[in-house]
C-alpha atoms as a PDB file:
ATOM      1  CA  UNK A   1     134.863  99.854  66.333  1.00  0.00           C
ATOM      2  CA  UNK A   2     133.516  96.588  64.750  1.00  0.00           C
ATOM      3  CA  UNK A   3     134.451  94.852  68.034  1.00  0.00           C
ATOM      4  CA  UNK A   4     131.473  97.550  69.971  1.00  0.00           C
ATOM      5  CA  UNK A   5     129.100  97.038  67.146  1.00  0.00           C
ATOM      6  CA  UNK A   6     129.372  93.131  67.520  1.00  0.00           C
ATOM      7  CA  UNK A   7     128.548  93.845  71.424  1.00  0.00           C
ATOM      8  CA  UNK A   8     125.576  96.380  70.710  1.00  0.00           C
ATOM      9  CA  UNK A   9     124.601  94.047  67.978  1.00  0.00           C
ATOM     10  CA  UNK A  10     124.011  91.232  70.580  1.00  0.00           C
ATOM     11  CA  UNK A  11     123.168  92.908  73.279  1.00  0.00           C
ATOM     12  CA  UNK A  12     120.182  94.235  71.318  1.00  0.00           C
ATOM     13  CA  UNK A  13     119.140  90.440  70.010  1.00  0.00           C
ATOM     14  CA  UNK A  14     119.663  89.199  73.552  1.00  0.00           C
ATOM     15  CA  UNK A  15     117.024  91.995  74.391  1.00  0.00           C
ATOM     16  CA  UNK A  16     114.444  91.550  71.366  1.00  0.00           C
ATOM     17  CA  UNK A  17     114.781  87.674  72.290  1.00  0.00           C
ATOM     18  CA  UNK A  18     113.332  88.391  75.492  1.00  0.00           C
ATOM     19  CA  UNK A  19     110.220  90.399  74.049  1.00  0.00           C
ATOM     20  CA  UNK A  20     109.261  88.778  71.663  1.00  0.00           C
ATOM     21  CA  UNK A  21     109.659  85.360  73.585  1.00  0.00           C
ATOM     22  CA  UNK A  22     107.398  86.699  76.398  1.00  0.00           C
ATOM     23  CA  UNK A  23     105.116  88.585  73.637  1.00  0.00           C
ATOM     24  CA  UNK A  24     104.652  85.091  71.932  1.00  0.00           C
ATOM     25  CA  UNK A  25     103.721  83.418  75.185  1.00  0.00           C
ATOM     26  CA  UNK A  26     100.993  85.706  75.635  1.00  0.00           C
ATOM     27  CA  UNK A  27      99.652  85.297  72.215  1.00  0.00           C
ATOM     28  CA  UNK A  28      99.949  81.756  72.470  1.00  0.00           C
ATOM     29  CA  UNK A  29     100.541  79.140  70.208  1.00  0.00           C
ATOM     30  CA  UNK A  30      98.357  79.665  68.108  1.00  0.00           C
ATOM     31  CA  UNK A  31     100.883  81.629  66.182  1.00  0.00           C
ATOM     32  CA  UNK A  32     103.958  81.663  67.705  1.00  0.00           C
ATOM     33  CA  UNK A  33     105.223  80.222  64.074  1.00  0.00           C
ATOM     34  CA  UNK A  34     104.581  83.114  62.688  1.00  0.00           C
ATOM     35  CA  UNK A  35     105.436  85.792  65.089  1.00  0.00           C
ATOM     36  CA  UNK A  36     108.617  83.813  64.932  1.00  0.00           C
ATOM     37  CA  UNK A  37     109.075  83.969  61.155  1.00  0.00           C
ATOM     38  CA  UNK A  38     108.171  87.882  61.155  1.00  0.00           C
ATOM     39  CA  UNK A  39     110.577  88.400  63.853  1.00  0.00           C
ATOM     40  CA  UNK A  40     113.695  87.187  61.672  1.00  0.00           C
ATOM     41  CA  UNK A  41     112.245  88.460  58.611  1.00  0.00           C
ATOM     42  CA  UNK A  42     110.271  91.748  59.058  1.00  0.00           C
ATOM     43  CA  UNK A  43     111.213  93.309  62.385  1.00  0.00           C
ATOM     44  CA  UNK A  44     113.811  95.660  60.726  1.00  0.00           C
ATOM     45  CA  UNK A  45     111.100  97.281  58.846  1.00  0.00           C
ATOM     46  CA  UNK A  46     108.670  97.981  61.852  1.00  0.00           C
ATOM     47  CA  UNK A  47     111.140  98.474  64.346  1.00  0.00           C
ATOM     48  CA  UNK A  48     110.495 101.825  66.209  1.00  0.00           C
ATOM     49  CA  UNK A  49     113.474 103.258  65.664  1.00  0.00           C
ATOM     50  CA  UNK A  50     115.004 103.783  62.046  1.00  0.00           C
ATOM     51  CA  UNK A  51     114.220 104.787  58.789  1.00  0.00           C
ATOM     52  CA  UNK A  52     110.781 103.843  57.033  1.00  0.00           C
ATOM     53  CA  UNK A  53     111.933 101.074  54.683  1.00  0.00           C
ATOM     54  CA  UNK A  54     110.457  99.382  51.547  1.00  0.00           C
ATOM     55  CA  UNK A  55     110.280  95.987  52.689  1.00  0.00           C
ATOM     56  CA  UNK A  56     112.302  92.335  51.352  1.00  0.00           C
ATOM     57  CA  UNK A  57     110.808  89.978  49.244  1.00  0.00           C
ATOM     58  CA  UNK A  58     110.935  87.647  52.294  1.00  0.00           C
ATOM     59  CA  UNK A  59     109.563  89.953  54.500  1.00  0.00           C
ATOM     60  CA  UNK A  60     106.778  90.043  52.220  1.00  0.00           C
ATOM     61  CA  UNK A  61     106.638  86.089  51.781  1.00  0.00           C
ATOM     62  CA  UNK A  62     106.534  85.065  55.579  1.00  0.00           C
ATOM     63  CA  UNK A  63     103.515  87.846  55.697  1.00  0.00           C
ATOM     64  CA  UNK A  64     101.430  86.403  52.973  1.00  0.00           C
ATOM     65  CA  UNK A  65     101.128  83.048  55.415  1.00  0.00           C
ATOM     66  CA  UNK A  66     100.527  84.097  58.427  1.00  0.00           C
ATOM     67  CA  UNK A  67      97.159  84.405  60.954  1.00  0.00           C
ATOM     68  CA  UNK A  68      96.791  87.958  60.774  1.00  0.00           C
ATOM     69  CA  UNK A  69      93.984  88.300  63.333  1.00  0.00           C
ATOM     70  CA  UNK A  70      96.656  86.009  65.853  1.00  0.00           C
ATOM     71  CA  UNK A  71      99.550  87.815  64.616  1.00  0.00           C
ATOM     72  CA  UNK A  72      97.217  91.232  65.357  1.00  0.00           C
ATOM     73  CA  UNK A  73      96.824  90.000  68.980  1.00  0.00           C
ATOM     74  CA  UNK A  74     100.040  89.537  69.343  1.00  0.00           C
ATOM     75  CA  UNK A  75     101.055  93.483  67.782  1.00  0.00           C
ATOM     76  CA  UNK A  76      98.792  94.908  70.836  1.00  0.00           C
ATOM     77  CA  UNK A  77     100.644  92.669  73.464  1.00  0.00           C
ATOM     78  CA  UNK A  78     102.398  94.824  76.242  1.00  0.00           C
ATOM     79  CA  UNK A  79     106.280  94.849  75.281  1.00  0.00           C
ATOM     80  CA  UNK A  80     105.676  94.860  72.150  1.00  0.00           C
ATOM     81  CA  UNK A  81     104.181  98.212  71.049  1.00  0.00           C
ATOM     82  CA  UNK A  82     107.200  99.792  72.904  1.00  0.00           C
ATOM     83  CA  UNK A  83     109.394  98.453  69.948  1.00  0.00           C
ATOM     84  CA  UNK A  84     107.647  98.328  66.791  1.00  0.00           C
ATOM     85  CA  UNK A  85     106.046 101.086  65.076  1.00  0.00           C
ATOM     86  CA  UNK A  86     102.325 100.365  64.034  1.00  0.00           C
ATOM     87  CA  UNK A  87     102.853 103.194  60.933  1.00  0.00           C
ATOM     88  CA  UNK A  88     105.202 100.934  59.668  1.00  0.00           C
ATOM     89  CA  UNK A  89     103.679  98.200  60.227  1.00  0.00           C
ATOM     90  CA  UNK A  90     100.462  99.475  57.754  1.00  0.00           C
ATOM     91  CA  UNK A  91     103.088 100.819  55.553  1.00  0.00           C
ATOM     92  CA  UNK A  92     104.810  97.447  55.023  1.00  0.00           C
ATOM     93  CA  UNK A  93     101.843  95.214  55.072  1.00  0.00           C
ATOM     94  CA  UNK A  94     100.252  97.807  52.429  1.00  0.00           C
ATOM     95  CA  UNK A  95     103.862  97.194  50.353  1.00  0.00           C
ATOM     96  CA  UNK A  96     103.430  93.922  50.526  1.00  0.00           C
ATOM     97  CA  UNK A  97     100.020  93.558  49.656  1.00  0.00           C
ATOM     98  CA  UNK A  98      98.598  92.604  52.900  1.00  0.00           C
ATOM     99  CA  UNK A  99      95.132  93.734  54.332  1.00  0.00           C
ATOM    100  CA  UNK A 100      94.994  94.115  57.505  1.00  0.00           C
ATOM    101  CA  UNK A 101      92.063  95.691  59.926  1.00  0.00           C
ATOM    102  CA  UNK A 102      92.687  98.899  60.897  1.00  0.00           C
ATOM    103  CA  UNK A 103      92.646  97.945  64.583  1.00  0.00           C
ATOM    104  CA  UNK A 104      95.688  95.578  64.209  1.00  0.00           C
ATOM    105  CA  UNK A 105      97.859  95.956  67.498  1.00  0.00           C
ATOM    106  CA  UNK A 106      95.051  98.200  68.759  1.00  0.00           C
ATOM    107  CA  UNK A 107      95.672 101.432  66.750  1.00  0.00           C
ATOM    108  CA  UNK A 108      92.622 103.414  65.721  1.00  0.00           C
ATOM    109  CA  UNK A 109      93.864 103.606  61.874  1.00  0.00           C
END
């Protein structure tokens, strides 16, 4: 049993690896830093799938520095809005204190 999870585990980072890495390529370098940073320490609250979840401390941290118009951008990119969940995405950037326009990753909110 922990043997499968190990495999589903990686199978699933080999797969998110691949998103994001072509999602940050088309929002350019600008910043890829921080779509980095969010990746490792926020995707597990906005992932589409899953519970809604209050958010870490770091999550909140790597939000409070990064380009949230870029970062925005980079929400909308095709790829991308297949696997993240734009309601949690307001709900944890409203957790963590975060304003953000209501247009981030192109949602009408």
């Amino acid at each position: 049993m922990s043997q499968l999870k190990s495999s589903s585990l990686a199978a699933l980072l080999i797969f998110l690896l691949a998103v994001f890495t072509t999602a940050a390529a088309a929002a350019g370098t600008e910043c890829q830093n921080d779509v980095e940073v969010l990746k490792t320490t926020c995707y597990k609250f906005v992932e589409k799938d899953g519970p809604k979840l209050q958010p870490s401390p770091d999550c909140c941290t790597s939000m409070k520095g990064v380009n949230v118009p870029c970062v925005c951008t980079y929400l909308g990119s095709p790829g991308v809005r297949g696997n993240i969940s734009m309601d949690k995405v307001f709900y944890v950037t409203k957790q963590c204190g975060i304003a953000i326009p209501g247009n981030c990753g192109g949602s009408k909110v």
